[in-house]
N, C-alpha and C. Protein backbone atom coordinates (compact mmCIF):
# COMPACT_ATOMS: atom_id res chain seq x y z
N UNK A 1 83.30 76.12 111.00
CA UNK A 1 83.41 76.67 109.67
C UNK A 1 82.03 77.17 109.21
N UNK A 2 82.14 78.16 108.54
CA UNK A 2 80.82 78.80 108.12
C UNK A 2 80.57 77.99 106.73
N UNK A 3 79.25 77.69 106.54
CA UNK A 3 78.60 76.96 105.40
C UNK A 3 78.88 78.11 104.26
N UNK A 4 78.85 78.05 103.40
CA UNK A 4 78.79 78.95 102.32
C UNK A 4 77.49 79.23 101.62
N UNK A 5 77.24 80.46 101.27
CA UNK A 5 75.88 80.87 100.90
C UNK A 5 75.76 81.07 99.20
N UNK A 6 74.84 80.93 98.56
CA UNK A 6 74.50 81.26 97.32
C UNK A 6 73.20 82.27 97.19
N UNK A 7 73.43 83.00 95.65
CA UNK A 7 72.12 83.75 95.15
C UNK A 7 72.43 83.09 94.17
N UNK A 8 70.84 83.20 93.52
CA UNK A 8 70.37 82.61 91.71
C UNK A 8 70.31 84.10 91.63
N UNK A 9 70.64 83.75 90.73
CA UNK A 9 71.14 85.14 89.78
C UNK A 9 69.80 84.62 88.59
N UNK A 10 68.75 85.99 88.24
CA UNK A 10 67.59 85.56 86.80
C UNK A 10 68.34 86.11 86.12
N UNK A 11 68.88 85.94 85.02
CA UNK A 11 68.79 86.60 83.72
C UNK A 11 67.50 86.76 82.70
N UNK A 12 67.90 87.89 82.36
CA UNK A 12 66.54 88.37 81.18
C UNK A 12 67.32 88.88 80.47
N UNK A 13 67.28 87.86 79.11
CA UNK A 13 68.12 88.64 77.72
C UNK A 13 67.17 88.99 77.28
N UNK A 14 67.09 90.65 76.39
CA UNK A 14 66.54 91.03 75.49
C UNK A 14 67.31 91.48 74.15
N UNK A 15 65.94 91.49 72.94
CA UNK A 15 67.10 92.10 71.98
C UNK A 15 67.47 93.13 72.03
N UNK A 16 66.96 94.41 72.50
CA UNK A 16 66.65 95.71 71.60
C UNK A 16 67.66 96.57 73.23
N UNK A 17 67.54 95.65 74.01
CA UNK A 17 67.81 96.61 75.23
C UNK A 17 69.09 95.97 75.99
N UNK A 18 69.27 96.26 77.39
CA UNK A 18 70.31 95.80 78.17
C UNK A 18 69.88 94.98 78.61
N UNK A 19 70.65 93.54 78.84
CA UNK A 19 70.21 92.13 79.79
C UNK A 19 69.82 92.56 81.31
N UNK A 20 68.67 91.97 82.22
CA UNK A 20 68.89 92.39 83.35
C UNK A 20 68.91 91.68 84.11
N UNK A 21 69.46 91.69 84.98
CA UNK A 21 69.96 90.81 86.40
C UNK A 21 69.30 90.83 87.41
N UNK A 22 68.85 90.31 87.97
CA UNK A 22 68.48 90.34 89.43
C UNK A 22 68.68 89.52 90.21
N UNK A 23 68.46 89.20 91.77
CA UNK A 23 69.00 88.24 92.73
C UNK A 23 67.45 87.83 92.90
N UNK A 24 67.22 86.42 92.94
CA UNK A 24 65.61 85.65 92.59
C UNK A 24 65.37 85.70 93.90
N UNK A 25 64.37 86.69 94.36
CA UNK A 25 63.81 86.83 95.65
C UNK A 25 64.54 87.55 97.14
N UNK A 26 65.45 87.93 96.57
CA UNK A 26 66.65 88.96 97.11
C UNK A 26 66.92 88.04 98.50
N UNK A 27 67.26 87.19 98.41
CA UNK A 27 67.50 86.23 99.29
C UNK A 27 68.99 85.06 99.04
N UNK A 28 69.68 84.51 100.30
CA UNK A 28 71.04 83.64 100.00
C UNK A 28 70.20 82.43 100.49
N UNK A 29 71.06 81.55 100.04
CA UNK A 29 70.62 79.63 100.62
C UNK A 29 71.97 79.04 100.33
N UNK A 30 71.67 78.14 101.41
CA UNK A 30 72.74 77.00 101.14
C UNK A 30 72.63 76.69 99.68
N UNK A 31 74.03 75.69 99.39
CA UNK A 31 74.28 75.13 98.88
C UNK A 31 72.75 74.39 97.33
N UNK A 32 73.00 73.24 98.92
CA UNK A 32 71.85 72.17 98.37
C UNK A 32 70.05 73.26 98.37
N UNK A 33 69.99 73.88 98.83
CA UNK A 33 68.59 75.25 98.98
C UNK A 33 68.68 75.67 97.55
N UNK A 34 70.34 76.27 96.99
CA UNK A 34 70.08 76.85 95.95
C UNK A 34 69.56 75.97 94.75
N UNK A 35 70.37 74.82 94.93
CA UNK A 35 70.41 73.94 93.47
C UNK A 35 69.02 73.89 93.28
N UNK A 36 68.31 73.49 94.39
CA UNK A 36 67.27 72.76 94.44
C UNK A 36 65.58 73.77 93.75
N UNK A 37 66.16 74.98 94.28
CA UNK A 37 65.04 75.76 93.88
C UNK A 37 65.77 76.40 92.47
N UNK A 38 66.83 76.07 91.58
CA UNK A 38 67.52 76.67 90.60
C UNK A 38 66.94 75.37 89.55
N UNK A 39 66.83 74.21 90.06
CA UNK A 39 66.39 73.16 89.01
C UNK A 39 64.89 73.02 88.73
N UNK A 40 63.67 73.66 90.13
CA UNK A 40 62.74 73.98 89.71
C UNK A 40 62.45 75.09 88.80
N UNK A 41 63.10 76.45 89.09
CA UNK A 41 63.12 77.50 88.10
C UNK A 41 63.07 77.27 86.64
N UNK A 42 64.00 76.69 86.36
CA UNK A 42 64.44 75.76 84.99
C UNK A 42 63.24 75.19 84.54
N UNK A 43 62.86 74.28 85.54
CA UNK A 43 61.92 73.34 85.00
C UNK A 43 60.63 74.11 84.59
N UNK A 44 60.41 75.17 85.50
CA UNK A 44 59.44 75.94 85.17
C UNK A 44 59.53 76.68 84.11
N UNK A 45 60.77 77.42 83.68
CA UNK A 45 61.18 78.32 82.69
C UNK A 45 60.28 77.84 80.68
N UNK A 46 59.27 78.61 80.82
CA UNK A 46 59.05 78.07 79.33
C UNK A 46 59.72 79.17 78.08
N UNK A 47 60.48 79.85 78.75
CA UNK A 47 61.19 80.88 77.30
C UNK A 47 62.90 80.46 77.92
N UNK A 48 63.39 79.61 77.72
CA UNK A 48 65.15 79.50 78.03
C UNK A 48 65.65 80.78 77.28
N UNK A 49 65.41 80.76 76.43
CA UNK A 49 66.39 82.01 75.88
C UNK A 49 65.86 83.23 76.35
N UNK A 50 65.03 83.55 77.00
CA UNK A 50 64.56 85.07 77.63
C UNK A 50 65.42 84.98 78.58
N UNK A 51 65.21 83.79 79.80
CA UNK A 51 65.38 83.81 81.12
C UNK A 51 65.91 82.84 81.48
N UNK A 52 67.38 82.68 81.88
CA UNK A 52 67.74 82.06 82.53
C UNK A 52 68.35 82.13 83.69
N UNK A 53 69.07 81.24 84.88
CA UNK A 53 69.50 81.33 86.05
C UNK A 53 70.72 80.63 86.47
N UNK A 54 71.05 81.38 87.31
CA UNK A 54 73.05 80.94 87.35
C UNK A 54 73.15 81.19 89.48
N UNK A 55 74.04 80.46 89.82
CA UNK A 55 74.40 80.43 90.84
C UNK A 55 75.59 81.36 90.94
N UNK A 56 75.79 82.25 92.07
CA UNK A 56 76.66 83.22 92.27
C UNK A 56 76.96 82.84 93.94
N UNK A 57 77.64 82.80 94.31
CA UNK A 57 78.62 82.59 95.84
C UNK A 57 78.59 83.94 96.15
N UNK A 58 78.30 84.12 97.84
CA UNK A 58 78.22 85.05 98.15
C UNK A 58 79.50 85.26 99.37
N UNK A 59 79.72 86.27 99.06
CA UNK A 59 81.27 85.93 100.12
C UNK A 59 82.08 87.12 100.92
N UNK A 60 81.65 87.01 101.75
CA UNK A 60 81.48 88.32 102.66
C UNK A 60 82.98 88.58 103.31
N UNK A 61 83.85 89.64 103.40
CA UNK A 61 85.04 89.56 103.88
C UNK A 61 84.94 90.21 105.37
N UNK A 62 85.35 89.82 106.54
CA UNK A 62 85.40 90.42 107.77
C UNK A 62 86.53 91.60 107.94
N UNK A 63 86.35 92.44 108.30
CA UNK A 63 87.39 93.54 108.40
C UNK A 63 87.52 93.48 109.73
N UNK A 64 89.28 92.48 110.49
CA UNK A 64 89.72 92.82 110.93
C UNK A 64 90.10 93.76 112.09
N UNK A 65 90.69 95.04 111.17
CA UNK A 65 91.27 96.27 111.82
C UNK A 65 90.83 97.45 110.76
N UNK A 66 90.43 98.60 110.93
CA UNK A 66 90.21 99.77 110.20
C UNK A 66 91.02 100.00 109.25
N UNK A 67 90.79 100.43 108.38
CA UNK A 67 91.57 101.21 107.27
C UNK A 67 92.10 102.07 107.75
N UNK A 68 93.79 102.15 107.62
CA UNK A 68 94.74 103.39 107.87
C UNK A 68 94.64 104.50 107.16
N UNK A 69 94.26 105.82 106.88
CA UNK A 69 94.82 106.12 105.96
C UNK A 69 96.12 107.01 105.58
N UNK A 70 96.53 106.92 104.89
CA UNK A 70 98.03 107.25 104.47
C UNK A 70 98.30 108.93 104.87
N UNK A 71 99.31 109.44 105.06
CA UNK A 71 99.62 110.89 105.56
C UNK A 71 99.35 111.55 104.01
N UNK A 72 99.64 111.13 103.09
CA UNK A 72 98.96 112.24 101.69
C UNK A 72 97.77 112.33 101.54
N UNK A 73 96.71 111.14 101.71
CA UNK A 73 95.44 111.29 101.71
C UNK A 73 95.29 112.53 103.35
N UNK A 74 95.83 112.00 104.03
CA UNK A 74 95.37 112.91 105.49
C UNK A 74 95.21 114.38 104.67
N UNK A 75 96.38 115.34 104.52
CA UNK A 75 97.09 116.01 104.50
C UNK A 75 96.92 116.77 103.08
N UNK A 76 95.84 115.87 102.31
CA UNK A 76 95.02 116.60 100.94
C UNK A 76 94.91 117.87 101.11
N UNK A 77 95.51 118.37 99.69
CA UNK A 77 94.70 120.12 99.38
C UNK A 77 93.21 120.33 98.54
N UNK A 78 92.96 119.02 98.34
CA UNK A 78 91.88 119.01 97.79
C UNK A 78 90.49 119.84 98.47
N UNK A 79 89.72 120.77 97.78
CA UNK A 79 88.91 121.21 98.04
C UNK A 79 87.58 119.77 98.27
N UNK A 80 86.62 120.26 99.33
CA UNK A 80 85.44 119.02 99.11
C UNK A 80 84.67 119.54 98.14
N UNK A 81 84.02 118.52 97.40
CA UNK A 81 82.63 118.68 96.16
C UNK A 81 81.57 119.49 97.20
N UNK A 82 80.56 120.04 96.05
CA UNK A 82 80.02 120.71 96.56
C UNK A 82 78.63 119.85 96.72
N UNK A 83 77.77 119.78 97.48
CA UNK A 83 76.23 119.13 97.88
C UNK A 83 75.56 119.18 96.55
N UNK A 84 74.80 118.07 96.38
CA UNK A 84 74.24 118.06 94.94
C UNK A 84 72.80 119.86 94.87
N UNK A 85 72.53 119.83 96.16
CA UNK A 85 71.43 120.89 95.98
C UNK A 85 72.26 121.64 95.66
N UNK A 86 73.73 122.10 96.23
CA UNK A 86 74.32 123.71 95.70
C UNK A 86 74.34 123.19 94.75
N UNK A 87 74.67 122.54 93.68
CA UNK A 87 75.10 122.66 92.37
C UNK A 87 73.75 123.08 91.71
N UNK A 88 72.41 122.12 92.07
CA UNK A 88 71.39 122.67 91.49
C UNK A 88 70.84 123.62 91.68
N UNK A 89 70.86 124.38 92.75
CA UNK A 89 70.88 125.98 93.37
C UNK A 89 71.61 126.68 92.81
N UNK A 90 72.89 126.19 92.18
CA UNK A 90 73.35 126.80 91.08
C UNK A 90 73.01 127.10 89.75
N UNK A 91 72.71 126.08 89.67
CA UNK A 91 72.47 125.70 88.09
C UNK A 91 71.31 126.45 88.03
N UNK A 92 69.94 126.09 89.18
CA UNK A 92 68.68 127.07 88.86
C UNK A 92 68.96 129.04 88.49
N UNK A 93 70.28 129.39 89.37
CA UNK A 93 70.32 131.16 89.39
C UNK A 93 70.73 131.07 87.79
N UNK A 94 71.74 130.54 87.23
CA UNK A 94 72.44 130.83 85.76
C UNK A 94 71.14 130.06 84.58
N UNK A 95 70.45 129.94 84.81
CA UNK A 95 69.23 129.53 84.31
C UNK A 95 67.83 129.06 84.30
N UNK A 96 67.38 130.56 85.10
CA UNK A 96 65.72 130.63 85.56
C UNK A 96 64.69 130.12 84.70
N UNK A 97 64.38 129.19 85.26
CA UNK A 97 63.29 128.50 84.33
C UNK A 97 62.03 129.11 85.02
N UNK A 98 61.38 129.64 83.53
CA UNK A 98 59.99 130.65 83.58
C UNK A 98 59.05 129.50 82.83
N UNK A 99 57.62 129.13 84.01
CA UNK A 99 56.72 128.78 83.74
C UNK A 99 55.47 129.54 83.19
N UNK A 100 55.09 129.44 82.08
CA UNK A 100 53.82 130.01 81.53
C UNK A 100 52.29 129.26 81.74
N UNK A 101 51.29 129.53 82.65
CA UNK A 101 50.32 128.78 83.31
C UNK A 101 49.62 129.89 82.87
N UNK A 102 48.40 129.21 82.19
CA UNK A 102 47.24 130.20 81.81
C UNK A 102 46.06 130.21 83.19
């Protein structure tokens, strides 16, 4: 059986802006790895309400067999999108931007 892995998840609440998330050291640990460096964090933490930290399970699904896909998806009339440069190759001809450099 495979052990199960964790990330600490930091939180950073602010007022004025969006909370932000990150994975603490972009790294998984066991179990007992996570708690352990999640109760020092804490202990270290001198603003709780800025920053706090949460355990998240990481949980990876094995694929089996390929994705089928269905005869309507096959068999689409859908045109493909166009490459982000054509669009901006577009966008530059219907609106030449003129630089003035002395």
């Amino acid at each position: 059986m495979v052990e199960k892995q964790f990330m600490i998840i930091e939180k950073n609440a602010y007022e004025h802006i969006a909370h932000r998330y990150s994975v603490y050291e972009n790294k998984v640990y066991n179990l007992t790895q996570a708690v352990r460096i999640m109760l020092a964090l804490d202990t270290l933490n001198e603003d709780k309400k800025l920053t706090s930290y949460h355990l998240q399970e990481v949980s990876f699904s094995e694929v089996q067999e390929p994705l089928i896909l269905k005869d309507e998806v096959k068999n689409s009339d859908q045109e493909e999108l166009p490459l982000w440069s054509d669009l901006l190759g577009l966008w530059g001809e219907a609106n030449p931007i003129t630089h003035n450099i002395p």
